[in-house]
N, C-alpha and C. Protein backbone atom coordinates (compact mmCIF):
# COMPACT_ATOMS: atom_id res chain seq x y z
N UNK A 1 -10.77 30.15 18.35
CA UNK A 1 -9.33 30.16 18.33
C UNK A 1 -8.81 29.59 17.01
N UNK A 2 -9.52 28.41 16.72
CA UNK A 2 -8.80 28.18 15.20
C UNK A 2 -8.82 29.22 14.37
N UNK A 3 -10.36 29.73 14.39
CA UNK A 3 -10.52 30.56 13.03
C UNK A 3 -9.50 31.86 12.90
N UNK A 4 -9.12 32.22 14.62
CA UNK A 4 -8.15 32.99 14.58
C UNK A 4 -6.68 32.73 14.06
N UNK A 5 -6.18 31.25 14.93
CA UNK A 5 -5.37 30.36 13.51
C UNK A 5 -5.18 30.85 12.59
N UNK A 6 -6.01 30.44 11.41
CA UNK A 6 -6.39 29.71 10.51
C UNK A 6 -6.40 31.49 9.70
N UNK A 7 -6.58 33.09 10.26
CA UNK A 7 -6.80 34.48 9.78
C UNK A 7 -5.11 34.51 9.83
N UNK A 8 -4.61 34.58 11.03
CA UNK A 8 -3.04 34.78 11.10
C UNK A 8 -2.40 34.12 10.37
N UNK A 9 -2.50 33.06 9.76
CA UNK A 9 -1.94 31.79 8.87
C UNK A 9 -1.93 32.63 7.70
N UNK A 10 -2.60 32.66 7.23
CA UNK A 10 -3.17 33.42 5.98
C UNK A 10 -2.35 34.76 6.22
N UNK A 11 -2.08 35.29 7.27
CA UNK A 11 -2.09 36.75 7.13
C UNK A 11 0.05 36.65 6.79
N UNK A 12 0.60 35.34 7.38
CA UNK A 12 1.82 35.25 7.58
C UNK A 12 2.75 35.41 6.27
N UNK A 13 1.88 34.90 5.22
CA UNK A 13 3.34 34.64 4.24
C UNK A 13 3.65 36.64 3.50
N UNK A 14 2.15 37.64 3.67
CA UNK A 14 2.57 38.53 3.37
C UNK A 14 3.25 39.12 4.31
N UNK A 15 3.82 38.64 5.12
CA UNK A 15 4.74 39.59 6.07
C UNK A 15 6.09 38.83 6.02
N UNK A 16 6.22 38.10 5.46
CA UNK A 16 7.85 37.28 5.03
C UNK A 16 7.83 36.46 6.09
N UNK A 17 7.22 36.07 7.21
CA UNK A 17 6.94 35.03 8.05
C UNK A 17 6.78 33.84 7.72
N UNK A 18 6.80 32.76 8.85
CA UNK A 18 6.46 31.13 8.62
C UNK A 18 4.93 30.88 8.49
N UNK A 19 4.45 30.07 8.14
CA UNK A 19 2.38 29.99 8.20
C UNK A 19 2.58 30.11 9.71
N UNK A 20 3.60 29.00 10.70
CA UNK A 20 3.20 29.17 11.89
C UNK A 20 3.69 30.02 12.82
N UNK A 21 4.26 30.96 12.56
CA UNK A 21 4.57 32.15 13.23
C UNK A 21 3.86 32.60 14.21
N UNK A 22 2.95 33.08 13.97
CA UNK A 22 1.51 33.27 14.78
C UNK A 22 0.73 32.12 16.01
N UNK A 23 0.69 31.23 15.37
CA UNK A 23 0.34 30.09 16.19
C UNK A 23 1.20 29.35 17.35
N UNK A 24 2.62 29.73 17.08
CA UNK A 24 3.21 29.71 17.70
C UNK A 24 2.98 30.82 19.04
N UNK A 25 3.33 31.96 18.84
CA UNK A 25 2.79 32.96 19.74
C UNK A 25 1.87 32.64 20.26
N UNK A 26 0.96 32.42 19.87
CA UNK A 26 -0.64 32.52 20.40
C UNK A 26 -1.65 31.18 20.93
N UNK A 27 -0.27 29.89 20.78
CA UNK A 27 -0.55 28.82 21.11
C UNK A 27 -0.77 28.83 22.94
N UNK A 28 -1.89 28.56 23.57
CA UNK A 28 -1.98 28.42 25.05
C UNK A 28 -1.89 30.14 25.33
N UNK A 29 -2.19 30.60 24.42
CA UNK A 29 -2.08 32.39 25.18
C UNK A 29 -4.11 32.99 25.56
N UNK A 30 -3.30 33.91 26.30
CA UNK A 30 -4.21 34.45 27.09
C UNK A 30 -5.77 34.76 26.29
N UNK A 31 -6.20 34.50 25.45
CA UNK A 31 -7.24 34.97 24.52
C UNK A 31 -8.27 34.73 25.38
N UNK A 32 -9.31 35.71 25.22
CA UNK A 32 -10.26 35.77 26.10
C UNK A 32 -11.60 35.92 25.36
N UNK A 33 -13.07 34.95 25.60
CA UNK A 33 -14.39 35.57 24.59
C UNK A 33 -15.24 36.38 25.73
N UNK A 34 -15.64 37.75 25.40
CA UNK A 34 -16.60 38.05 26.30
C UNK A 34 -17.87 38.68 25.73
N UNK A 35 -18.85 38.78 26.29
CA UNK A 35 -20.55 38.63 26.10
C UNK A 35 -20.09 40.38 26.54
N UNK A 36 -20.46 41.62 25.71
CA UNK A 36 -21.11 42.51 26.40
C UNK A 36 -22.25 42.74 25.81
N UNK A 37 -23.11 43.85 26.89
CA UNK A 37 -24.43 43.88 27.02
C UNK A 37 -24.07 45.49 26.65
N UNK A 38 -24.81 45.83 25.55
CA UNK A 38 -25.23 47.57 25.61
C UNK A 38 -26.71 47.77 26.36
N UNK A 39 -27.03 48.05 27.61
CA UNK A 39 -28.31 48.12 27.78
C UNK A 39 -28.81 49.21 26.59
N UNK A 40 -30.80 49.38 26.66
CA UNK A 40 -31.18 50.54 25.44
C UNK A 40 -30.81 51.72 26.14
N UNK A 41 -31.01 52.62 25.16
CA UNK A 41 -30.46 54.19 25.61
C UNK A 41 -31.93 54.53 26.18
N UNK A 42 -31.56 55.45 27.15
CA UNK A 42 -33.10 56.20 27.75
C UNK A 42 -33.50 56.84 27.08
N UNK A 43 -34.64 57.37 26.67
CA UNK A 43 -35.18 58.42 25.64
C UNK A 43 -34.85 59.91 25.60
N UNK A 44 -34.17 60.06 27.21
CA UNK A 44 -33.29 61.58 27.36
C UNK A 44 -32.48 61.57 27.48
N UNK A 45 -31.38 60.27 26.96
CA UNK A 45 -30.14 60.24 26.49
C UNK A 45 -30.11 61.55 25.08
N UNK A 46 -28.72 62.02 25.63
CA UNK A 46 -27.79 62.78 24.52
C UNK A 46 -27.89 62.07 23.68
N UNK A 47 -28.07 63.26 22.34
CA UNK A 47 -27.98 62.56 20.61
C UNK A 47 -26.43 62.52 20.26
N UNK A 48 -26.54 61.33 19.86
CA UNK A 48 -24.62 61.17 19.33
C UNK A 48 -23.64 60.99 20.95
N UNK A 49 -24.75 60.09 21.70
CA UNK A 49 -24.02 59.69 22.88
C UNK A 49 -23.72 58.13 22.34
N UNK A 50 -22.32 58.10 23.18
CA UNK A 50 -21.60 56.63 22.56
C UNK A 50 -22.02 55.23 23.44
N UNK A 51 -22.19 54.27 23.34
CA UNK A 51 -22.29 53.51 23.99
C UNK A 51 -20.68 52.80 24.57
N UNK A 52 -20.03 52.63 23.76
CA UNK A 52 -18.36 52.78 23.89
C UNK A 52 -17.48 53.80 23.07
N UNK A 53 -16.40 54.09 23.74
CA UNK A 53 -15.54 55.12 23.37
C UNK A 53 -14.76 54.40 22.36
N UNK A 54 -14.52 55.54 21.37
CA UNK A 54 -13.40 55.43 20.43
C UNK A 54 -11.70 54.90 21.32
N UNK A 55 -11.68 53.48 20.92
CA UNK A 55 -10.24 52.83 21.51
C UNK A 55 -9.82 51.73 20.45
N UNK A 56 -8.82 50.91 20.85
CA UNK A 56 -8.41 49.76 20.04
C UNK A 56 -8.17 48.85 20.93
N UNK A 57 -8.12 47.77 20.47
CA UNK A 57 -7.95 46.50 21.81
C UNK A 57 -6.52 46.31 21.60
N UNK A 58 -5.78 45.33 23.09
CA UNK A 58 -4.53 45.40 22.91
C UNK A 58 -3.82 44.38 22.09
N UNK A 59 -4.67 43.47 22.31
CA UNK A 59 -4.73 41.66 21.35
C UNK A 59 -3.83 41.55 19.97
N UNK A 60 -3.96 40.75 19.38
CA UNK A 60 -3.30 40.25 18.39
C UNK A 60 -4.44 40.67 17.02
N UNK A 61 -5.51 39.87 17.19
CA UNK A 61 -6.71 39.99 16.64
C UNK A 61 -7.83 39.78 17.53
N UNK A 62 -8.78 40.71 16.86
CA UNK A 62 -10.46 40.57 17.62
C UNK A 62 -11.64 40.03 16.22
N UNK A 63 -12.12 38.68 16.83
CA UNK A 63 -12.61 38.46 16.10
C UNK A 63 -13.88 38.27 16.68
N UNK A 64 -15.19 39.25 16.01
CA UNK A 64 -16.81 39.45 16.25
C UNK A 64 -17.24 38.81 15.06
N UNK A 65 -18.56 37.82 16.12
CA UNK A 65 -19.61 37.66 15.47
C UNK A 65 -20.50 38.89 15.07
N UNK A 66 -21.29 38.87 14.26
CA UNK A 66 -21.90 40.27 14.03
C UNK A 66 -23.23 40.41 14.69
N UNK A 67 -22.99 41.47 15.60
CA UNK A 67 -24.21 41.53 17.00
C UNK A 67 -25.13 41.61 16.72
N UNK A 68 -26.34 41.76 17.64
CA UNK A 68 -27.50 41.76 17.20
C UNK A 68 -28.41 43.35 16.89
N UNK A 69 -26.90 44.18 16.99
CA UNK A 69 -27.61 45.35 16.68
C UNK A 69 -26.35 46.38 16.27
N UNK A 70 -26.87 47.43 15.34
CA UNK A 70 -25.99 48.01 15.11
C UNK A 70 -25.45 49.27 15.98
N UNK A 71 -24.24 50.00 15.61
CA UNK A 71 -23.57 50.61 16.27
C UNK A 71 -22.09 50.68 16.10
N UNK A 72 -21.67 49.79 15.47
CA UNK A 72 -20.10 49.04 15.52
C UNK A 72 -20.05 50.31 14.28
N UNK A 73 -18.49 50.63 14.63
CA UNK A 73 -17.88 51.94 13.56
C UNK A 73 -16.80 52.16 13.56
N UNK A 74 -15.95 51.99 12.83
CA UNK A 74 -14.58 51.86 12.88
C UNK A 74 -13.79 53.25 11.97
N UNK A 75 -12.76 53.69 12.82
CA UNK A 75 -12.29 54.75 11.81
C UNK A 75 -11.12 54.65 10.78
N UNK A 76 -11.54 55.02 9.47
CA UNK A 76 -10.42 54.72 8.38
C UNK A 76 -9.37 55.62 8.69
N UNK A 77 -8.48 55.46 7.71
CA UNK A 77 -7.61 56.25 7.86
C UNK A 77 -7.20 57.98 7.39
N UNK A 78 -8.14 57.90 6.48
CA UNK A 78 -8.95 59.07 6.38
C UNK A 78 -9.60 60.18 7.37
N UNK A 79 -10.07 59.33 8.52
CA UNK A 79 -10.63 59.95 9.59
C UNK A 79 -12.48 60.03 9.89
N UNK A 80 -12.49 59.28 8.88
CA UNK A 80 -13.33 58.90 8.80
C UNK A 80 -14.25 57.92 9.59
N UNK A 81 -15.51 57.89 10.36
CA UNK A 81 -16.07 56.90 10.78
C UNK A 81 -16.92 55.75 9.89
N UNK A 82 -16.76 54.81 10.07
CA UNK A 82 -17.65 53.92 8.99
C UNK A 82 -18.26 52.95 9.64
N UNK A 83 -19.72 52.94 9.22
CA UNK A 83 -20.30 51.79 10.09
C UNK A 83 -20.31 50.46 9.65
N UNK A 84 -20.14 49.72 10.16
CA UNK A 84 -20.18 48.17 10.03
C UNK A 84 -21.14 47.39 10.03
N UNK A 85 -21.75 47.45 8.80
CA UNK A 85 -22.67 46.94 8.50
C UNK A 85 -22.21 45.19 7.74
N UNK A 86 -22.88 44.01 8.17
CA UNK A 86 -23.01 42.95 8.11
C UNK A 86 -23.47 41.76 7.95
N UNK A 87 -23.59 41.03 7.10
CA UNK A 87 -24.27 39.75 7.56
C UNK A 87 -24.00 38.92 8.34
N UNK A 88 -25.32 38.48 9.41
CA UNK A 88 -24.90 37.66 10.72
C UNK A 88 -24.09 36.41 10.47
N UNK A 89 -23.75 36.04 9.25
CA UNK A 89 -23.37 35.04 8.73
C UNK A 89 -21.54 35.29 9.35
N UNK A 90 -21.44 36.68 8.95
CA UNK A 90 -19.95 36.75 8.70
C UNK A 90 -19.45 37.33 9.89
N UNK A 91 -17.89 37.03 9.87
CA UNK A 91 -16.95 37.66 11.16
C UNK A 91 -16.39 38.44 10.85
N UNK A 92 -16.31 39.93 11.78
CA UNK A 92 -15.38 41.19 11.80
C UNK A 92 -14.18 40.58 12.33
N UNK A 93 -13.02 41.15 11.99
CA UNK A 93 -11.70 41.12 12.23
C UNK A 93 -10.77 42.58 12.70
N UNK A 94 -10.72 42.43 13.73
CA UNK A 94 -9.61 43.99 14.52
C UNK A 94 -8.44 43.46 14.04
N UNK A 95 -7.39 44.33 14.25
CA UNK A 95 -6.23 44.22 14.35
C UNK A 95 -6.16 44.96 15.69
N UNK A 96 -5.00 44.30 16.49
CA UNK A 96 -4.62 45.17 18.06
C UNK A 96 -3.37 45.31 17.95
N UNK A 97 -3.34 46.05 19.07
CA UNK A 97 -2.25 46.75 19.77
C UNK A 97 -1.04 45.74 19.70
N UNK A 98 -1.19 44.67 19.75
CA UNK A 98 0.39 44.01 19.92
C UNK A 98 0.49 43.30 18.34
N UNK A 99 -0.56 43.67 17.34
CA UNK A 99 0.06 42.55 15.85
C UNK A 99 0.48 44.35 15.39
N UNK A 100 0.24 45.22 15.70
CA UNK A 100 0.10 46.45 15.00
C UNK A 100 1.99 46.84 15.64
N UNK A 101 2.41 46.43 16.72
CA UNK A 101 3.32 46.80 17.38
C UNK A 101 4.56 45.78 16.85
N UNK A 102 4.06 44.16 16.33
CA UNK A 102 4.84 43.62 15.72
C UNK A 102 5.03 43.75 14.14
N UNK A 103 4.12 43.98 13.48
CA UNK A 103 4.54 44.70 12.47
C UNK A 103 4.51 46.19 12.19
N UNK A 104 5.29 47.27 13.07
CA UNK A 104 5.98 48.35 13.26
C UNK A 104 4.64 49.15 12.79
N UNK A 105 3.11 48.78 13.02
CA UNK A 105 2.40 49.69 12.55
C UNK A 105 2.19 49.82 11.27
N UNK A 106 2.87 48.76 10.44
CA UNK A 106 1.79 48.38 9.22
C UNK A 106 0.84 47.65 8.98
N UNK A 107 0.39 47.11 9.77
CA UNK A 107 -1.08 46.58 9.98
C UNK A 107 -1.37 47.59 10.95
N UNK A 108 -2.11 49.04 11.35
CA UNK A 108 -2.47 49.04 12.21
C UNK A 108 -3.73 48.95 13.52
N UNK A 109 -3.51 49.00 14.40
CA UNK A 109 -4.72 49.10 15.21
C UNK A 109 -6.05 49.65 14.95
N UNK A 110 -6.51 48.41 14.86
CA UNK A 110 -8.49 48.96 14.22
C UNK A 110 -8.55 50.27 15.11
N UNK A 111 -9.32 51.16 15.46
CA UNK A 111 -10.01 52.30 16.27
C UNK A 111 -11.48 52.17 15.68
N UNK A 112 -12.22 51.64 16.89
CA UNK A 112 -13.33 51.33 16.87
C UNK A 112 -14.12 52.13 17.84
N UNK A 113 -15.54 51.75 17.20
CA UNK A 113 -16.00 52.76 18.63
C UNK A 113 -17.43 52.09 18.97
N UNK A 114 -18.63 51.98 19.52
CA UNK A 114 -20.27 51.78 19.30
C UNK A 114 -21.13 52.97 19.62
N UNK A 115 -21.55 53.48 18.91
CA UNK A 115 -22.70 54.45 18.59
C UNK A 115 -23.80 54.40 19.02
N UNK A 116 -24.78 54.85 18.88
CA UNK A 116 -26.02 55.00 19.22
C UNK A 116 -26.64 55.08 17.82
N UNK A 117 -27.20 53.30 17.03
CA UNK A 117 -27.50 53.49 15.81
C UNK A 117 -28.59 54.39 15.34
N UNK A 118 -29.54 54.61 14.87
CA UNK A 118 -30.83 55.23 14.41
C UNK A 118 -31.71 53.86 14.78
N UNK A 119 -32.82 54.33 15.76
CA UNK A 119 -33.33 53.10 16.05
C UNK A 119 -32.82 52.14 16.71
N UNK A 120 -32.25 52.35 17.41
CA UNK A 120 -31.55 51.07 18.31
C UNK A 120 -31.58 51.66 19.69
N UNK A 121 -32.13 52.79 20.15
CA UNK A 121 -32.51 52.76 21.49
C UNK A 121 -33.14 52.49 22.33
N UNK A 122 -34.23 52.27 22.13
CA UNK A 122 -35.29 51.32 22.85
C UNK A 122 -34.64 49.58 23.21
N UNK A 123 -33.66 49.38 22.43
CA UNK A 123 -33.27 47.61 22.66
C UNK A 123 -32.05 47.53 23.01
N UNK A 124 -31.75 46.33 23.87
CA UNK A 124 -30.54 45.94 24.03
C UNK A 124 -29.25 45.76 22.84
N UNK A 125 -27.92 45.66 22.88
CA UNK A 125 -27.25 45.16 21.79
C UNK A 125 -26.52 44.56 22.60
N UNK A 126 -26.18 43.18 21.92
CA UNK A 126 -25.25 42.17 22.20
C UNK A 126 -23.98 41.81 21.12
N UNK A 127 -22.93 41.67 22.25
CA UNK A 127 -22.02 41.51 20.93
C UNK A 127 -20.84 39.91 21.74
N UNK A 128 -20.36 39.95 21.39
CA UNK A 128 -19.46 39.02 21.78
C UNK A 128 -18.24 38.81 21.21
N UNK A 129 -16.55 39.55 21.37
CA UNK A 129 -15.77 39.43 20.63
C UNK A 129 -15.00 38.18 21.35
N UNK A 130 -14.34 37.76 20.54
CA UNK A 130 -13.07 36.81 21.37
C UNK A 130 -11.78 37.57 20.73
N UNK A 131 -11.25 37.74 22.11
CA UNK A 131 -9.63 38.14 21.69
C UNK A 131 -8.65 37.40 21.78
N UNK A 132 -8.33 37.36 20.93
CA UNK A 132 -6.82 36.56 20.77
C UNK A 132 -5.45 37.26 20.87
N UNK A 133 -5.16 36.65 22.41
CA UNK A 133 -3.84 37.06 22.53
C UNK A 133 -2.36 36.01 22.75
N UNK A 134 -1.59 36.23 22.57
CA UNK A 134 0.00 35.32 22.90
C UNK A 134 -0.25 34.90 24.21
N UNK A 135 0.60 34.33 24.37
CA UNK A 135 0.93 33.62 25.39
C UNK A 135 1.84 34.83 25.93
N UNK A 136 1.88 34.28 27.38
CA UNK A 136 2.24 35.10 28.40
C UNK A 136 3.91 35.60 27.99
N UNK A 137 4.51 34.94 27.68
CA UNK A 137 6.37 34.42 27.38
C UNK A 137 6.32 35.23 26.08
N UNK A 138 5.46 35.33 24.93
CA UNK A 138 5.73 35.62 23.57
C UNK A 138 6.55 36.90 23.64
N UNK A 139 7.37 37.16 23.03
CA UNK A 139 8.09 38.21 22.37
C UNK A 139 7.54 39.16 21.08
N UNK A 140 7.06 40.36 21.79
CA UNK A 140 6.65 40.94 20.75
C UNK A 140 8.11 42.12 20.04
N UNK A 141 8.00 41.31 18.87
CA UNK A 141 9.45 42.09 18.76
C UNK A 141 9.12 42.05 16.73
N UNK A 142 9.56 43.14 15.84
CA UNK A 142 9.50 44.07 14.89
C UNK A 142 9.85 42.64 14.25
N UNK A 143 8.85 42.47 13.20
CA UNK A 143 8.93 41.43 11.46
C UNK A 143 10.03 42.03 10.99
N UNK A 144 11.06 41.29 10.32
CA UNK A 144 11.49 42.07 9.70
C UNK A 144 10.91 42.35 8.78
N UNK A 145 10.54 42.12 7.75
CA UNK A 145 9.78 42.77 6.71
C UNK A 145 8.90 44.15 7.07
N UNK A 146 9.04 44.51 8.28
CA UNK A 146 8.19 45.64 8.56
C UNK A 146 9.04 46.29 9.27
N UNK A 147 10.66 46.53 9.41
CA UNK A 147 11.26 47.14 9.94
C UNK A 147 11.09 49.19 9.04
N UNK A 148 11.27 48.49 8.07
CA UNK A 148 11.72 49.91 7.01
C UNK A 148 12.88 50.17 7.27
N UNK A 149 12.93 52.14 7.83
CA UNK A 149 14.10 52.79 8.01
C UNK A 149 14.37 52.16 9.85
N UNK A 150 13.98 51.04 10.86
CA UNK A 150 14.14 50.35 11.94
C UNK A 150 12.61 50.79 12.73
N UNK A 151 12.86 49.87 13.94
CA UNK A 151 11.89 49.40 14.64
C UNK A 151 11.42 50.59 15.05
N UNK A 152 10.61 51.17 15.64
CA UNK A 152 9.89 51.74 16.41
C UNK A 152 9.71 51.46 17.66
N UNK A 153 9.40 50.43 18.46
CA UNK A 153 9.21 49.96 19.94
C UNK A 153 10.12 48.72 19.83
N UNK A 154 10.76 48.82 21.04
CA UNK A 154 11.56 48.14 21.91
C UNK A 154 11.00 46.37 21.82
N UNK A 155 11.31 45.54 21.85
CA UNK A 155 10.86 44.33 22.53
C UNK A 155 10.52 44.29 23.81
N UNK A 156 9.47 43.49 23.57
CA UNK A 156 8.95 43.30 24.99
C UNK A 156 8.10 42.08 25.08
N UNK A 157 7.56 41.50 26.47
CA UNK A 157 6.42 40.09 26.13
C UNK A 157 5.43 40.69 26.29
N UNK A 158 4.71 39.54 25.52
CA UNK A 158 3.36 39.95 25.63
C UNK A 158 2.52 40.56 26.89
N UNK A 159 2.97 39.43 28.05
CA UNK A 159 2.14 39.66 29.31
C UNK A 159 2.83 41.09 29.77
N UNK A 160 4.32 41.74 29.78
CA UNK A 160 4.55 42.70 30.06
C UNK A 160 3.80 44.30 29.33
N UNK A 161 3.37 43.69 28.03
CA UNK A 161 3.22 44.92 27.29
C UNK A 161 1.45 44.81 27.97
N UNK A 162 0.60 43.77 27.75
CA UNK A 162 -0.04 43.67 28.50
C UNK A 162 -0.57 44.39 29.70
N UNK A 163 0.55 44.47 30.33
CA UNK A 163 0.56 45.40 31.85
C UNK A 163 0.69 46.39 32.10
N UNK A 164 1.39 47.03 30.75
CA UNK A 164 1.35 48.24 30.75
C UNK A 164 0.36 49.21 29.87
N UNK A 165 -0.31 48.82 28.96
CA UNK A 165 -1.76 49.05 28.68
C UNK A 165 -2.72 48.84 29.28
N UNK A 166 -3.31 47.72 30.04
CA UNK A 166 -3.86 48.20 31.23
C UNK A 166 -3.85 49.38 32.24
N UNK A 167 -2.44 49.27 32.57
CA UNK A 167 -2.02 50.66 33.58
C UNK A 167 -2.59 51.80 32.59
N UNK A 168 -2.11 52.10 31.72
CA UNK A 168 -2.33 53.64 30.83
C UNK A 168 -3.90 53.45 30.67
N UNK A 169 -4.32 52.41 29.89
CA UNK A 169 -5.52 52.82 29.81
C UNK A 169 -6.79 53.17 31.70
N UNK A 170 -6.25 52.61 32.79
CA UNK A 170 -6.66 53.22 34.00
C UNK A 170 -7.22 51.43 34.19
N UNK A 171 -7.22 50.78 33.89
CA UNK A 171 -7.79 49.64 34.21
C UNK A 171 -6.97 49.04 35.49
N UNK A 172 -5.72 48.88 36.06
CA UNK A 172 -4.64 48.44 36.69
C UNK A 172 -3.99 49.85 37.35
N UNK A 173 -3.73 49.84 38.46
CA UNK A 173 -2.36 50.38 39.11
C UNK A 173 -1.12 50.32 38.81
């Protein structure tokens, strides 16, 4: 959570924001770390079968340690897939769905995906992101500095916008 801090801090003064802008939001908010497991692929697994689908998280930021196997691929804006290659030393950084929604989609939403590397089917991959999200109350509502020609999405809180990405993505009723 600090280091997430401590990325948003940094990320604040280019958006005409306070350093604590962010920390504010995201002080006591919902951020969550979770352990997933890619089991190995079977040997009559489909070639260019995914282990996760091309999505974006809804969070503020996602911040990964770098797993123990590859697969991680993120698409530029180009359209391009690119793999994420790393030293275990260092941390990946997403952007989500609600920093991409507060600044009107100029930062936007990583689109990530996990692959099936060359050689990585026979073994497990482990990854572990922590997401950092606002607090339940936060107001996700347009920087100005990122208005342009005006906002794009409505205000809303976090925990509401929350609820409704769940629903769309099929996770919730």
């Amino acid at each position: 959570e600090d280091a997430g801090f401590s990325m948003l801090e940094a990320l604040a003064p280019s958006l005409g924001v306070s350093a604590d802008y962010f920390r504010k939001m995201a002080t006591d908010g919902n951020s969550i770390l979770r352990l997933l497991h890619y089991p190995p692929v079977p040997k009559d697994a489909t070639p260019g079968a995914l282990r996760a689908a091309a999505h974006e998280d809804i969070n503020l930021i996602t911040i990964l340690v770098a797993a123990n196997g590859g697969g991680l691929e993120l698409l530029d804006r180009d359209g391009t897939w690119l793999p994420v290659d790393t030293d275990p030393d260092n941390l990946i950084v997403d952007a989500g769905d609600m920093l991409a929604r507060a600044t009107n989609d100029v930062i936007p939403a990583t689109t990530h995906r996990v692959v099936n590397a060359p050689g990585s089917g026979t073994t497990s991959r482990y990854s572990m992101p922590f997401f950092m999200h606002p607090h339940s109350d936060a107001v996700l509502t347009c920087i100005p500095s990122c208005k342009g020609s005006g906002a794009k999405y409505p205000d809303i809180t976090a925990d509401a916008f929350l609820k409704q990405r769940l629903k769309e993505i099929g996770l919730t009723a």
